[in-house]
Protein backbone atom coordinates (compact mmCIF):
# COMPACT_ATOMS: atom_id res chain seq x y z
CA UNK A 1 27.60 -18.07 98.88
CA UNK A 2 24.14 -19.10 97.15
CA UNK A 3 24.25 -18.79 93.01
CA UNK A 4 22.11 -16.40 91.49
CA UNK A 5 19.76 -18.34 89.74
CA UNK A 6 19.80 -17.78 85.86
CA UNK A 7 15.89 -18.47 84.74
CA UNK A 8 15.71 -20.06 81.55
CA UNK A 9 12.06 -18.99 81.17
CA UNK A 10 12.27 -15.27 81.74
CA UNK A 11 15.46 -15.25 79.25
CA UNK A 12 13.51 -17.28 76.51
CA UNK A 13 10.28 -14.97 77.22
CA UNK A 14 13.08 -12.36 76.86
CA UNK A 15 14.45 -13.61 73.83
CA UNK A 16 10.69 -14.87 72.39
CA UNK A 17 9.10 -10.65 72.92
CA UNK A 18 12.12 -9.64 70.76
CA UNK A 19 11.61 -12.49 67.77
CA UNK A 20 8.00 -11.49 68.30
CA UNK A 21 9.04 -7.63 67.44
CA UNK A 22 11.25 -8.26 64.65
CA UNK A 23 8.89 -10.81 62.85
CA UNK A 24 5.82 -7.74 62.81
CA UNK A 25 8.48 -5.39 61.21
CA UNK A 26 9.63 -8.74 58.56
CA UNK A 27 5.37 -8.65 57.86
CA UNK A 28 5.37 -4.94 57.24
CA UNK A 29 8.03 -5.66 54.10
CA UNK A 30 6.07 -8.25 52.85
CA UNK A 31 8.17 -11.27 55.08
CA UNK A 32 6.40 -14.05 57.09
CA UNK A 33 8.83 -16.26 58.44
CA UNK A 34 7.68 -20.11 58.14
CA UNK A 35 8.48 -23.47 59.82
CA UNK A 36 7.64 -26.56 58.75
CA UNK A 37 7.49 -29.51 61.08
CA UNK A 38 7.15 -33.00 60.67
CA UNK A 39 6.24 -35.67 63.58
CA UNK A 40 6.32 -38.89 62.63
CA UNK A 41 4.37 -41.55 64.78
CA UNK A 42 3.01 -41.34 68.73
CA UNK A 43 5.67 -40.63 70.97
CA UNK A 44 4.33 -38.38 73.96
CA UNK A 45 7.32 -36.68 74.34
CA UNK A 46 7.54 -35.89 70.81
CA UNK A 47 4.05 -34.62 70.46
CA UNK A 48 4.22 -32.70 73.69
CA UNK A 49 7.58 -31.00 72.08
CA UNK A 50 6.14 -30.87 69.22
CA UNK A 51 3.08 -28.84 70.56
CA UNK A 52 5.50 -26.53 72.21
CA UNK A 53 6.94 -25.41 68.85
CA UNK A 54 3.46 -24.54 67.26
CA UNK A 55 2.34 -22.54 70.41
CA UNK A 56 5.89 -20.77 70.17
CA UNK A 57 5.43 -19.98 66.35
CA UNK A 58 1.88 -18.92 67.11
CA UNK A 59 3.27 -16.61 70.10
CA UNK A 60 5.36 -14.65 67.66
CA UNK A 61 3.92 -14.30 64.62
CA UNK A 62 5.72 -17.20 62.41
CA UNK A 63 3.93 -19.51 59.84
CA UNK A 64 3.93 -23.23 61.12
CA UNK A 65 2.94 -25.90 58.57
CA UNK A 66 2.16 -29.06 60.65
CA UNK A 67 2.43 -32.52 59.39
CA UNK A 68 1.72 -35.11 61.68
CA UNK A 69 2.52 -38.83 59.73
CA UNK A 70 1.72 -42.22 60.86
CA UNK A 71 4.66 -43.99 62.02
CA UNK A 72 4.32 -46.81 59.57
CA UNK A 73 5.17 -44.50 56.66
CA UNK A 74 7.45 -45.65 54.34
CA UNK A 75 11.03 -43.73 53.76
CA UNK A 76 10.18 -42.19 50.28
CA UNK A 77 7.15 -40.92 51.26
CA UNK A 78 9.12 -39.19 53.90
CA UNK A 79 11.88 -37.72 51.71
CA UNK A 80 9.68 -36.72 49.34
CA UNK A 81 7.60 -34.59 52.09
CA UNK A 82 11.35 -33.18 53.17
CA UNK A 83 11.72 -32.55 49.62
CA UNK A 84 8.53 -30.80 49.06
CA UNK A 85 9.34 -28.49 51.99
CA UNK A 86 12.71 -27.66 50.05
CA UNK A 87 11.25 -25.98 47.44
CA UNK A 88 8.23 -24.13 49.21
CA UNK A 89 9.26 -20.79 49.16
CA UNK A 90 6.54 -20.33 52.83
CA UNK A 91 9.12 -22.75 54.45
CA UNK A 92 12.47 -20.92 55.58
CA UNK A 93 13.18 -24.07 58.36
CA UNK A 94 12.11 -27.30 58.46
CA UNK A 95 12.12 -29.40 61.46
CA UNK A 96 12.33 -33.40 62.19
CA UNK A 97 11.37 -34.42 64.99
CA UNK A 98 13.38 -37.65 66.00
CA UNK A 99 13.62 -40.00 67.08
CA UNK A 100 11.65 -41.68 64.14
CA UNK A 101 9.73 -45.15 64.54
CA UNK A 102 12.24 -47.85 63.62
CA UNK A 103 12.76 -49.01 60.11
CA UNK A 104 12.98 -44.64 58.96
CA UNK A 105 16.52 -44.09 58.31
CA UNK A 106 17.14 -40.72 60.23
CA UNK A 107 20.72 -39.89 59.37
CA UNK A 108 18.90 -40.16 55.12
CA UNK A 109 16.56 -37.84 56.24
CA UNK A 110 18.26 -35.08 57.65
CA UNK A 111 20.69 -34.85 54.71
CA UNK A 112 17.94 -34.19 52.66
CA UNK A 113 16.89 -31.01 54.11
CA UNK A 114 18.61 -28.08 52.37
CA UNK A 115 21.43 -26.80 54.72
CA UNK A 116 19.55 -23.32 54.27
CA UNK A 117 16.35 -24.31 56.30
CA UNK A 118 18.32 -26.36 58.14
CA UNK A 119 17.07 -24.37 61.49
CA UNK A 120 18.33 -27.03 64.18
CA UNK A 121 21.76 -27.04 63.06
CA UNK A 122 22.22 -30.30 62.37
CA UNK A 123 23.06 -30.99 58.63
CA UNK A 124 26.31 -32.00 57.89
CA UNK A 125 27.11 -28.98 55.65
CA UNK A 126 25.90 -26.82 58.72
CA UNK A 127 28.15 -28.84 61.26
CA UNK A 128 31.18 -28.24 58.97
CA UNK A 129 30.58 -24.29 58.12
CA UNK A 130 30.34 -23.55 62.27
CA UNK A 131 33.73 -25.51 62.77
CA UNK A 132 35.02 -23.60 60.45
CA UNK A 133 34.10 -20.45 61.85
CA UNK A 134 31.86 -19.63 58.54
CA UNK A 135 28.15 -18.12 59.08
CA UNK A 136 25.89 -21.00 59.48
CA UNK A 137 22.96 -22.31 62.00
CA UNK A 138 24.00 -22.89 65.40
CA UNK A 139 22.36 -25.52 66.96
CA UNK A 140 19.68 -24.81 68.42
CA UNK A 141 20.62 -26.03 72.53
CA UNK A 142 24.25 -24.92 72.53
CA UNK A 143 22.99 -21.48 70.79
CA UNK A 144 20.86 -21.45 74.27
CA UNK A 145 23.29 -22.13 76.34
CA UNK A 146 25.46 -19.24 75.20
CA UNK A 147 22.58 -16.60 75.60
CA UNK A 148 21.96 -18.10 78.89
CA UNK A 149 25.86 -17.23 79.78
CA UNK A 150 25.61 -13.99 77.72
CA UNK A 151 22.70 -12.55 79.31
CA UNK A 152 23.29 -13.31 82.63
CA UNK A 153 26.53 -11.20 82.61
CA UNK A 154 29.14 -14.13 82.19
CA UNK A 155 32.56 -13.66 80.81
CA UNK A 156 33.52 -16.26 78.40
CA UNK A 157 36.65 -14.27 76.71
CA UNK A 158 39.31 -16.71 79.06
CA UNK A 159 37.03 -18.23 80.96
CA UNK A 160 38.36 -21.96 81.61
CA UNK A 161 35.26 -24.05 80.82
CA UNK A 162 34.68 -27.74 81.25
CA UNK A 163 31.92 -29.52 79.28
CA UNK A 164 31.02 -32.80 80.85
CA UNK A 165 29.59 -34.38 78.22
CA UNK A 166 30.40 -35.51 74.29
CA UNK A 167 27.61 -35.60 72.01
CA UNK A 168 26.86 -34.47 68.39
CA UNK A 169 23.82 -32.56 69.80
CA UNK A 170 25.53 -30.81 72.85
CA UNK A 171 28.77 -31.06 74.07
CA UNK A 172 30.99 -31.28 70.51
CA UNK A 173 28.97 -28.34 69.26
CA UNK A 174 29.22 -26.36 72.43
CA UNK A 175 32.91 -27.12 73.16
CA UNK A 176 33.61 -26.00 69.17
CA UNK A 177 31.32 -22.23 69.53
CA UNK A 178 33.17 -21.50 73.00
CA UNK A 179 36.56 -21.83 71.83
CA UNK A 180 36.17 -19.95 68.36
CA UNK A 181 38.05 -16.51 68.25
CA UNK A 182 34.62 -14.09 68.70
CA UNK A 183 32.59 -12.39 70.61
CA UNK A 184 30.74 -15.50 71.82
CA UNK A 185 33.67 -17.57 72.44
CA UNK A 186 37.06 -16.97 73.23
CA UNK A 187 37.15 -19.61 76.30
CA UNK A 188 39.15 -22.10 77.15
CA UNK A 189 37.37 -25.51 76.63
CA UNK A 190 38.40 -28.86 77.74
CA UNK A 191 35.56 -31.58 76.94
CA UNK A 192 35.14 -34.49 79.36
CA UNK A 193 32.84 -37.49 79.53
CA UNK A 194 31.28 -40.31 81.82
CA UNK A 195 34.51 -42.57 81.14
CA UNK A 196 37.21 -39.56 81.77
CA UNK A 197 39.22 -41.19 84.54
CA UNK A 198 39.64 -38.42 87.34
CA UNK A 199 36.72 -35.93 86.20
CA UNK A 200 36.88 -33.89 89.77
CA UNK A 201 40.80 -32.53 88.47
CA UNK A 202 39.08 -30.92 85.70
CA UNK A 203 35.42 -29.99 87.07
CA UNK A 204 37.72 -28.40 90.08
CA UNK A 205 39.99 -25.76 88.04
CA UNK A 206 36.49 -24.87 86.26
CA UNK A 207 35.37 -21.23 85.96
CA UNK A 208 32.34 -22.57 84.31
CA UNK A 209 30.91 -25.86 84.41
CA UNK A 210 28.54 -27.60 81.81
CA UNK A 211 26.85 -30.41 82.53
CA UNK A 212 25.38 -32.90 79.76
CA UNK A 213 26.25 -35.78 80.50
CA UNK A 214 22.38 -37.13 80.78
CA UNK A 215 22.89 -38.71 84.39
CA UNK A 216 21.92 -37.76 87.72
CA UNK A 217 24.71 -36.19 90.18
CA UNK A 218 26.97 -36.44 87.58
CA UNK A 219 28.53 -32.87 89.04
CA UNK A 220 28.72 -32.40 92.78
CA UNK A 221 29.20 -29.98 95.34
CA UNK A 222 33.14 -31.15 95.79
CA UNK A 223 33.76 -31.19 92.37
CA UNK A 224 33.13 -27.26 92.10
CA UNK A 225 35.45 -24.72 93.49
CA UNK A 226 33.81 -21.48 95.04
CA UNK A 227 32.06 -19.06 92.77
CA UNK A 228 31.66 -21.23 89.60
CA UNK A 229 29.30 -20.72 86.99
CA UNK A 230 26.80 -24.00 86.26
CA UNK A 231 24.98 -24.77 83.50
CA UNK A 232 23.02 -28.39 83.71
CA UNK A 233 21.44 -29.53 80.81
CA UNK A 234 20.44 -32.77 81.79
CA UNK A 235 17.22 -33.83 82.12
CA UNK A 236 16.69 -37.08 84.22
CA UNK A 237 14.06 -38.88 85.49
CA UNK A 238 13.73 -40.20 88.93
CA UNK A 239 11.15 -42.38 90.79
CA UNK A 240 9.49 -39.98 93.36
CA UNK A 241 6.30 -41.63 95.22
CA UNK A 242 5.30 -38.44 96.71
CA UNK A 243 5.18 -37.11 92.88
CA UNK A 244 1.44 -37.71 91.13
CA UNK A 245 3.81 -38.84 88.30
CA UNK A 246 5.72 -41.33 90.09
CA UNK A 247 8.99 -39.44 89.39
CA UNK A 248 10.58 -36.34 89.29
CA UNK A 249 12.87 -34.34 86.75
CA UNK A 250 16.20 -33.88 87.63
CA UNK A 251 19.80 -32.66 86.22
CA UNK A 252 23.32 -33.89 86.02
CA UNK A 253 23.97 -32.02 88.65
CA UNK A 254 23.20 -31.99 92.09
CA UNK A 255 21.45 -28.59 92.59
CA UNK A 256 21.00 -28.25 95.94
CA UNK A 257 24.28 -28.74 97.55
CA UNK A 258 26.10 -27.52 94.37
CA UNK A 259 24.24 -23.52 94.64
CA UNK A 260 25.78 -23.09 97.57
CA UNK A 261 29.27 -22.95 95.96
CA UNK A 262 27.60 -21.53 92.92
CA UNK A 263 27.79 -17.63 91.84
CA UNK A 264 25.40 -18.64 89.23
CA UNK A 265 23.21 -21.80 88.01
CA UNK A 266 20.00 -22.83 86.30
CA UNK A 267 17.77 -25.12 87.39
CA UNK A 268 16.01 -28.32 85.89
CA UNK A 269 13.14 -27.94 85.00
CA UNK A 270 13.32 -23.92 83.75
CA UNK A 271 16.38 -23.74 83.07
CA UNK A 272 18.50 -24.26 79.61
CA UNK A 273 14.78 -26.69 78.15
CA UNK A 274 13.15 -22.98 77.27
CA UNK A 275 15.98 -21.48 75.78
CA UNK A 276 16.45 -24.77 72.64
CA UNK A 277 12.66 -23.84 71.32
CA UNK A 278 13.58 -20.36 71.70
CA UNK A 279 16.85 -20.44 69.41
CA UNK A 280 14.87 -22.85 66.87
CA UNK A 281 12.60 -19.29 66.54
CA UNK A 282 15.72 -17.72 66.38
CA UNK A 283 16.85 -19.65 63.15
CA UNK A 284 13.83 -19.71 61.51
CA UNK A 285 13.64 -15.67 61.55
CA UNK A 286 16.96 -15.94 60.58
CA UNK A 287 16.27 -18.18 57.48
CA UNK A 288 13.72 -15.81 56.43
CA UNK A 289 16.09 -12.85 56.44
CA UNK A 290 18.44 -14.27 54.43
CA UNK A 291 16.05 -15.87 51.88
CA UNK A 292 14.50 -11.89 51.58
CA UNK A 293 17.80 -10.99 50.96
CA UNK A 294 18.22 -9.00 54.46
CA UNK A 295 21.16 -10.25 55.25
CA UNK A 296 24.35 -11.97 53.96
């Protein structure tokens, strides 16, 4: 058996023409749906995200106020920008990029965004109301992952799923939306994690496998049983001299070896990275809705 391959950049383009047609019919009743984003400081990675998002918004039609800060801002300059943002009506998410420079106090700064442009799905208020069950922003590379699943023809309802991987931005997220009683969950979760003693047992009995553990060959091709369904969405770096860059981007898992067992996987790069901008879009259109009163 080789997996299918499940392309995370023909789902998001997918995903991103829809968004595209629903935000021209939100302009024709008066609606423009607006992000505001704030990068704080140099970071390359940030600003190439960062650049991402405002092509993205541009793409489809949403407002993007940009505000690019010097990293040696002080933290009430910063909360009172977040603040700002609160109350401008043109704003329905705003978005932090972090990490911020040392010396910004990040966990501050994201409780001061109101939970309803909260469009990553991070506040705290957010975190509880999805746990919950209640209506509330999913974050945004979880959310992905599920319409990666979703569209490629998956069945979650009973699915036994293992999550290799425990963090606030991922796996606890992920492992809570899969096993809520919906249309988008209904699986069977069991959450593992780079000190779980005998991970193979677990990865093993897996109808679906998702790896986020953020190191290489974290999942391999014996730790899989015939026909599972693999998600990686790790992104690694690894020295490669025959690579311009010096290295290469890799996954948790190991790709190669592991689509032969596969019935479906993604692949790093183009896999689950195009989908988290995507569902940030998602959000934001989302916000707007609700703050026009067009939905509940």
């Amino acid at each position: 058996m080789t997996a299918q391959i499940i392309d995370g950049k023909q789902v998001a383009a997918d995903m991103r023409a829809e968004l595209k047609d629903e935000v021209a019919k939100l302009k024709e009743q008066g609606v423009v749906p607006g992000l505001g984003v704030v990068l704080v400081g140099e970071d390359p990675a940030s600003q190439s995200y960062v650049r991402a998002k405002e092509r993205a918004c541009e793409d489809i039609g949403i407002y993007s106020d940009d505000n690019r800060l010097q990293a040696d801002i002080s933290q009430e300059d910063l909360m009172a920008l977040v603040e700002k943002m609160n109350n401008d009506p043109k704003i329905n998410g705003i978005l932090v990029q972090l990490p911020l420079p040392k010396g910004l106090n990040e966990a501050e700064v994201l409780l001061a965004i109101d939970p309803a442009k909260d469009v990553d799905g991070f506040h705290p208020m957010n975190v509880g109301k999805m746990v919950v069950g209640e209506k509330a922003f999913r974050p945004c590379t979880p959310h992905g992952v599920i319409q990666l699943l979703l569209r490629s023809g998956v069945t979650l309802e009973g699915a036994e799923v293992v999550i290799v991987g425990r963090s606030n931005i991922v796996g606890k997220p992920l492992a809570n939306m899969l096993s809520q009683k919906n249309a988008t969950g209904n699986a069977t979760v069991t959450v593992c994690h780079t000190r779980t003693k005998d991970l193979a047992a677990h990865t093993k009995r897996a109808d679906i496998v998702i790896a986020a553990a953020g190191r290489p060959n974290t999942v391999t091709a014996d730790m899989v049983k015939e026909g599972v369904v693999v998600i990686d969405v790790g992104v690694n770096r690894v020295e490669d001299a025959t690579k311009k860059r010096g290295y290469r981007l890799v996954g948790d898992v190991d790709f190669e070896a592991v689509k032969e067992k596969a019935s479906f996987i993604t692949p790093v790069p183009g896999g689950v990275g195009p989908m988290t901008i995507t569902m940030l879009l998602y959000n934001t259109v989302e916000s707007a809705k609700r703050a026009a009163g067009l939905l509940e």
